[in-house]
PDB file of N, CA and C in Angstrom:
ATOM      1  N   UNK A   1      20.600  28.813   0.899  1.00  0.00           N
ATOM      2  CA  UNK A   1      19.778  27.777   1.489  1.00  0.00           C
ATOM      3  C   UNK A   1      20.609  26.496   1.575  1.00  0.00           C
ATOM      4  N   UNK A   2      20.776  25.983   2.855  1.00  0.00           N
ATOM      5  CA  UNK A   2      21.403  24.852   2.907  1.00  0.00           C
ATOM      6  C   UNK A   2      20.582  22.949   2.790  1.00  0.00           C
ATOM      7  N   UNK A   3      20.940  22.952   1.443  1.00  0.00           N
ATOM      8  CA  UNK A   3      20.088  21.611   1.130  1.00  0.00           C
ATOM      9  C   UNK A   3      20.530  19.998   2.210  1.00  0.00           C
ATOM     10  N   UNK A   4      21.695  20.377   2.327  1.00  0.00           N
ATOM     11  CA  UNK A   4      22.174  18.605   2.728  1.00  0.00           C
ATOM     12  C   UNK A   4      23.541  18.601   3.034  1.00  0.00           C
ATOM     13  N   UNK A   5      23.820  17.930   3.595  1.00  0.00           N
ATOM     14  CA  UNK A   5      25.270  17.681   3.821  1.00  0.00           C
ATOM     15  C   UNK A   5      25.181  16.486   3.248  1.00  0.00           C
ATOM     16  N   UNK A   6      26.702  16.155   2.868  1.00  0.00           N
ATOM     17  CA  UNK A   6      27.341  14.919   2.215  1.00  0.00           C
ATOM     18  C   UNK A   6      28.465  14.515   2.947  1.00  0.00           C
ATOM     19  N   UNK A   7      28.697  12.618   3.772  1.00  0.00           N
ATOM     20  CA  UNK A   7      29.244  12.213   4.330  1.00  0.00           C
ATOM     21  C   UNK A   7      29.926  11.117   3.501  1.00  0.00           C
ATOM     22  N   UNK A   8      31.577  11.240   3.787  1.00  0.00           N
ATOM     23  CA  UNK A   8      31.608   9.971   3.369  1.00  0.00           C
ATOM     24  C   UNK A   8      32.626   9.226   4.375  1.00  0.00           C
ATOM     25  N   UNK A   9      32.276   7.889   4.290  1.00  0.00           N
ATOM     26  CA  UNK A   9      33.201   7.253   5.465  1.00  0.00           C
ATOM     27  C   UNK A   9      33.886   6.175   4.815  1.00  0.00           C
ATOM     28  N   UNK A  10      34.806   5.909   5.830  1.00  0.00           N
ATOM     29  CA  UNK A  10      36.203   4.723   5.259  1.00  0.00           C
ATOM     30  C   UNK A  10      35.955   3.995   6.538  1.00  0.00           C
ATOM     31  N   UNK A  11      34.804   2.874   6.222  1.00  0.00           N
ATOM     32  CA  UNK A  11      34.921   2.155   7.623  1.00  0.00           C
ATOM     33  C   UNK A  11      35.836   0.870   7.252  1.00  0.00           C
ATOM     34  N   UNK A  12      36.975   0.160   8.360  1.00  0.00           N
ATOM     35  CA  UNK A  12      37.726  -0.823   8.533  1.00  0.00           C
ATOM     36  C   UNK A  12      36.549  -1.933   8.122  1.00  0.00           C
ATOM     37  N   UNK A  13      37.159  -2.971   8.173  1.00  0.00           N
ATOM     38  CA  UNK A  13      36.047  -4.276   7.774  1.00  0.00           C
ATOM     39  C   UNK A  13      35.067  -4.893   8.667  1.00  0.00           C
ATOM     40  N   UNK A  14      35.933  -4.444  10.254  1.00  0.00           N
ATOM     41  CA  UNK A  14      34.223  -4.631  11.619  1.00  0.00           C
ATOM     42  C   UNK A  14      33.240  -3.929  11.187  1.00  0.00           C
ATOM     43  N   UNK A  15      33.841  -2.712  10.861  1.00  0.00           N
ATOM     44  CA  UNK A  15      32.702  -1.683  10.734  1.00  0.00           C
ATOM     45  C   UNK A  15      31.776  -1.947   9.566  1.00  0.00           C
ATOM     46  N   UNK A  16      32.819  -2.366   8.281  1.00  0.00           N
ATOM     47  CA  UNK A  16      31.453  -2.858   7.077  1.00  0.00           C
ATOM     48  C   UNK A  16      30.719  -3.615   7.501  1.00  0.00           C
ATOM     49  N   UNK A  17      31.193  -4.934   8.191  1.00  0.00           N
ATOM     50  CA  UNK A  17      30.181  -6.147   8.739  1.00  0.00           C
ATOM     51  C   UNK A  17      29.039  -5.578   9.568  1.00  0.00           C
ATOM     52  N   UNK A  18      29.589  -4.397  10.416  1.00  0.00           N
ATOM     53  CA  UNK A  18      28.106  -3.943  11.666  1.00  0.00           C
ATOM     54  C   UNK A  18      27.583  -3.666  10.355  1.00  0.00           C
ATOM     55  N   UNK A  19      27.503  -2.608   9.083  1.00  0.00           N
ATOM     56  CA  UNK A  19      26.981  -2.115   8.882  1.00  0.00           C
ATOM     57  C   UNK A  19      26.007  -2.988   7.748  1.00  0.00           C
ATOM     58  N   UNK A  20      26.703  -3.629   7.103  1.00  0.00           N
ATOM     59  CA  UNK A  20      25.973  -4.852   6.348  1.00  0.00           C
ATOM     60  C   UNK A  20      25.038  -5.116   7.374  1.00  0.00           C
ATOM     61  N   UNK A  21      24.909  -5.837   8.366  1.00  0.00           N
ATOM     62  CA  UNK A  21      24.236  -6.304   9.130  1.00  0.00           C
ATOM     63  C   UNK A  21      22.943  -6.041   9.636  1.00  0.00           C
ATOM     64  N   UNK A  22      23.286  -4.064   9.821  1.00  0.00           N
ATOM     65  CA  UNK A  22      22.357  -3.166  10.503  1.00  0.00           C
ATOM     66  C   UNK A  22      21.252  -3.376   9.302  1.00  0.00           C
ATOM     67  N   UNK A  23      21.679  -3.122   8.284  1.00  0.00           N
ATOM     68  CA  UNK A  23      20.903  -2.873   6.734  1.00  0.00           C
ATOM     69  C   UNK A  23      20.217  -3.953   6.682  1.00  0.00           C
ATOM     70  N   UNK A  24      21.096  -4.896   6.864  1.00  0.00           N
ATOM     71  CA  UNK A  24      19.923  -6.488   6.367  1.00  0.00           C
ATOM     72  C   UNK A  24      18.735  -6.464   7.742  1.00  0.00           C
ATOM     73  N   UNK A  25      19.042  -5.970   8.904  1.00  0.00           N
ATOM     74  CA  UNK A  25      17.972  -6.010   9.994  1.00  0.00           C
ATOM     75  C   UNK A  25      16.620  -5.050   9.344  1.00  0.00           C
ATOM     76  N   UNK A  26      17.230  -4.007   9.060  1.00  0.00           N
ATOM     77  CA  UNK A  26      16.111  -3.047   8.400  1.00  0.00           C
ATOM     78  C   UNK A  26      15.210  -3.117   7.523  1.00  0.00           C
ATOM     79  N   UNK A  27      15.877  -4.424   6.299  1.00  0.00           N
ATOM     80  CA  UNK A  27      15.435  -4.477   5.567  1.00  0.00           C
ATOM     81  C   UNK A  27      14.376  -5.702   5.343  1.00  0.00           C
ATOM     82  N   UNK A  28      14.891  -6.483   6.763  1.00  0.00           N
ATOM     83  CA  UNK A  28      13.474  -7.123   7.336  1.00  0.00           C
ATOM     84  C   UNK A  28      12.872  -6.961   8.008  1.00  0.00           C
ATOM     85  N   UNK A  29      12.787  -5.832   9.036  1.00  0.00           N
ATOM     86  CA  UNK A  29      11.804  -5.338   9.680  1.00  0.00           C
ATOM     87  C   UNK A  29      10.868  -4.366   8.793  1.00  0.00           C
ATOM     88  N   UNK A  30      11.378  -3.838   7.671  1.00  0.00           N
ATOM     89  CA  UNK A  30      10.350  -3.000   7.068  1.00  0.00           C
ATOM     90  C   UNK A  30       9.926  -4.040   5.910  1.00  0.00           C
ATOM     91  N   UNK A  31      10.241  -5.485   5.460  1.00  0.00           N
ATOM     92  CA  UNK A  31       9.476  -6.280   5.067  1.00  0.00           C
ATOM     93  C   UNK A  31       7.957  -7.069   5.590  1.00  0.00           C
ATOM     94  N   UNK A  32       8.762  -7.042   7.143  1.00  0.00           N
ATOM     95  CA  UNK A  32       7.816  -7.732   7.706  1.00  0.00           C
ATOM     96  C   UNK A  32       6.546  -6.906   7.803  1.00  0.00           C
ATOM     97  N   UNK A  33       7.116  -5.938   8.263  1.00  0.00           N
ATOM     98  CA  UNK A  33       5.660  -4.334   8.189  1.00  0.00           C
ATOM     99  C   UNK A  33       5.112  -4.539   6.975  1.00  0.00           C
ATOM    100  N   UNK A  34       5.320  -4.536   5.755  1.00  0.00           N
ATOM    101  CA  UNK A  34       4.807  -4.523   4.310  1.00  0.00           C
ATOM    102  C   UNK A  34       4.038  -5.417   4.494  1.00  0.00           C
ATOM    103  N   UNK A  35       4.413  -7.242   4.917  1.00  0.00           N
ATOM    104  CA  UNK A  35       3.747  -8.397   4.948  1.00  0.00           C
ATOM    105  C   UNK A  35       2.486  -8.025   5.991  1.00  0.00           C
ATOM    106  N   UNK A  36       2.577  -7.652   6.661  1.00  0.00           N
ATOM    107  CA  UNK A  36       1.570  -7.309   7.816  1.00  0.00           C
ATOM    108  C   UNK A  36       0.614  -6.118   7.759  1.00  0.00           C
ATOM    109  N   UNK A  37       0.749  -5.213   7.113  1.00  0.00           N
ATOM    110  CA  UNK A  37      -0.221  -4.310   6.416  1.00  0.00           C
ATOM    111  C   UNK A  37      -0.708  -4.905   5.237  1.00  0.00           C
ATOM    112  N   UNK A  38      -0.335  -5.733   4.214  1.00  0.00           N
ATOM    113  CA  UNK A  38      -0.935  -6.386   3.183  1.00  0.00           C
ATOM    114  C   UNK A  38      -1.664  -7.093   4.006  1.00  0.00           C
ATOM    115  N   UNK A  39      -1.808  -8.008   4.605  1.00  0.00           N
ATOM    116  CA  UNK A  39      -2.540  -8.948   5.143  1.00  0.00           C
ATOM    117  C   UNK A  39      -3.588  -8.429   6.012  1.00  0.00           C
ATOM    118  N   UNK A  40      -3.831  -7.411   6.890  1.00  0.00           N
ATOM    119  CA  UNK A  40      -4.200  -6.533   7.075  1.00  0.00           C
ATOM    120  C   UNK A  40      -5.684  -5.947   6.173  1.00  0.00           C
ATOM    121  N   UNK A  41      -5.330  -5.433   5.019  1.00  0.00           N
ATOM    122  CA  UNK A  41      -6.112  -5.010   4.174  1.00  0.00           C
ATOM    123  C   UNK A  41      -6.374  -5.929   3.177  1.00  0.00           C
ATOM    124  N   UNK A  42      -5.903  -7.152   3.286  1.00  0.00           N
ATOM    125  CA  UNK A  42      -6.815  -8.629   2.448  1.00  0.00           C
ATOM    126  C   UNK A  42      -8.036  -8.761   2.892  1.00  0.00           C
ATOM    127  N   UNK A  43      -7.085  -8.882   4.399  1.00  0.00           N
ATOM    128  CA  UNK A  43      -8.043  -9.520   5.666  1.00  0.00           C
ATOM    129  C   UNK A  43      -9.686  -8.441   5.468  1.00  0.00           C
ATOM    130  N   UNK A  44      -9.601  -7.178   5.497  1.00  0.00           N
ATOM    131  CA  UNK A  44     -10.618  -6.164   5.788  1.00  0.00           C
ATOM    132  C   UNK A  44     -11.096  -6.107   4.639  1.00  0.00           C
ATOM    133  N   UNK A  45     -10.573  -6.320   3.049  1.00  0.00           N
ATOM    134  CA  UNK A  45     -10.877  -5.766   2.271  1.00  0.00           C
ATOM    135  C   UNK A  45     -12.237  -6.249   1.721  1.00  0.00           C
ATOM    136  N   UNK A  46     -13.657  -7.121   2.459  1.00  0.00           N
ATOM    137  CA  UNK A  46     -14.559  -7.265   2.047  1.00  0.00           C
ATOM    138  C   UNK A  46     -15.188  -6.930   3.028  1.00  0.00           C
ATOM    139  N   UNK A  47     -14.967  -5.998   4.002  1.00  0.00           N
ATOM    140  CA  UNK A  47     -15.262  -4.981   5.091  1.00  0.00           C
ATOM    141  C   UNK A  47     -15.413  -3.269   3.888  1.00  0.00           C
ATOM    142  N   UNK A  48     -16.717  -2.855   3.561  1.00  0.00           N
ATOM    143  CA  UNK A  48     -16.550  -1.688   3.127  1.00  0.00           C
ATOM    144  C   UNK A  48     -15.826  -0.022   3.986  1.00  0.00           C
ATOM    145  N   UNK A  49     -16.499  -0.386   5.236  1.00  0.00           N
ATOM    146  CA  UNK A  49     -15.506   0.785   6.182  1.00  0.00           C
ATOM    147  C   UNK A  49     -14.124   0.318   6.223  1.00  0.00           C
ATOM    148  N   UNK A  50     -13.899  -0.645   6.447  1.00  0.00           N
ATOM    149  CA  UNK A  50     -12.289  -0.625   6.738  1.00  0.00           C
ATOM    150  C   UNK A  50     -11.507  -1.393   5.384  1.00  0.00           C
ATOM    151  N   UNK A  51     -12.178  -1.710   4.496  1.00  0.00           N
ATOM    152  CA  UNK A  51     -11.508  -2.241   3.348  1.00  0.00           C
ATOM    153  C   UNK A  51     -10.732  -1.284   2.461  1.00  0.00           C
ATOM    154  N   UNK A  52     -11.851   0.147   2.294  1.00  0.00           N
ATOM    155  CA  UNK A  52     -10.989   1.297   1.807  1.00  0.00           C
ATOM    156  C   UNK A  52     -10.099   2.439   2.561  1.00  0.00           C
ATOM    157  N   UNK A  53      -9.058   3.172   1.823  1.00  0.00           N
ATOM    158  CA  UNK A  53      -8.469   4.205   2.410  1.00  0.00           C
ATOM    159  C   UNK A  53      -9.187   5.415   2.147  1.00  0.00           C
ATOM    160  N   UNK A  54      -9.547   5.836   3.067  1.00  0.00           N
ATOM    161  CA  UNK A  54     -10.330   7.328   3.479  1.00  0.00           C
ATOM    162  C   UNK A  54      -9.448   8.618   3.253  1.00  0.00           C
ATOM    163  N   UNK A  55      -9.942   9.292   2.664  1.00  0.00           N
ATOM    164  CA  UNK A  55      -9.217  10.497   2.427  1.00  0.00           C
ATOM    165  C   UNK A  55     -10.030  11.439   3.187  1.00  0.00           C
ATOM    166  N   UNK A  56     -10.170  12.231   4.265  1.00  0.00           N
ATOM    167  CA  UNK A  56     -10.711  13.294   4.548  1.00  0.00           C
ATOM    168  C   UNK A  56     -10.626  14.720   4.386  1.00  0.00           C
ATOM    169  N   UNK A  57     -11.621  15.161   3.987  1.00  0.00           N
ATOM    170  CA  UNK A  57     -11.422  16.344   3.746  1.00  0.00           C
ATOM    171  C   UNK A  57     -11.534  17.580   4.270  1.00  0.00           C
TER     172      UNK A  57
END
């Protein structure tokens, strides 16, 4: 069974900078998502239908 491959790279120093870069973009776009679903369910959370998460069964 093949679990994963393992990469490793030797990027020059442009390449660390794109890649620093890419990471810090990511890591505020999936902040901003966090900030915006919290607020989200503040906002609703004295809404009983939409304040809780529904599990269906």
């Amino acid at each position: 069974m093949l679990l994963g491959f393992k990469t490793e790279l030797h990027p020059n120093n442009q390449q660390k900078t794109l890649l620093a870069k890419h990471a810090g973009v990511a890591r505020h776009a999936w902040n901003w998502g966090l900030w915006l679903t919290r607020n989200i369910l503040n906002h609703n959370s004295n809404n009983p239908v939409f304040g809780k998460i529904h599990c269906i069964n």
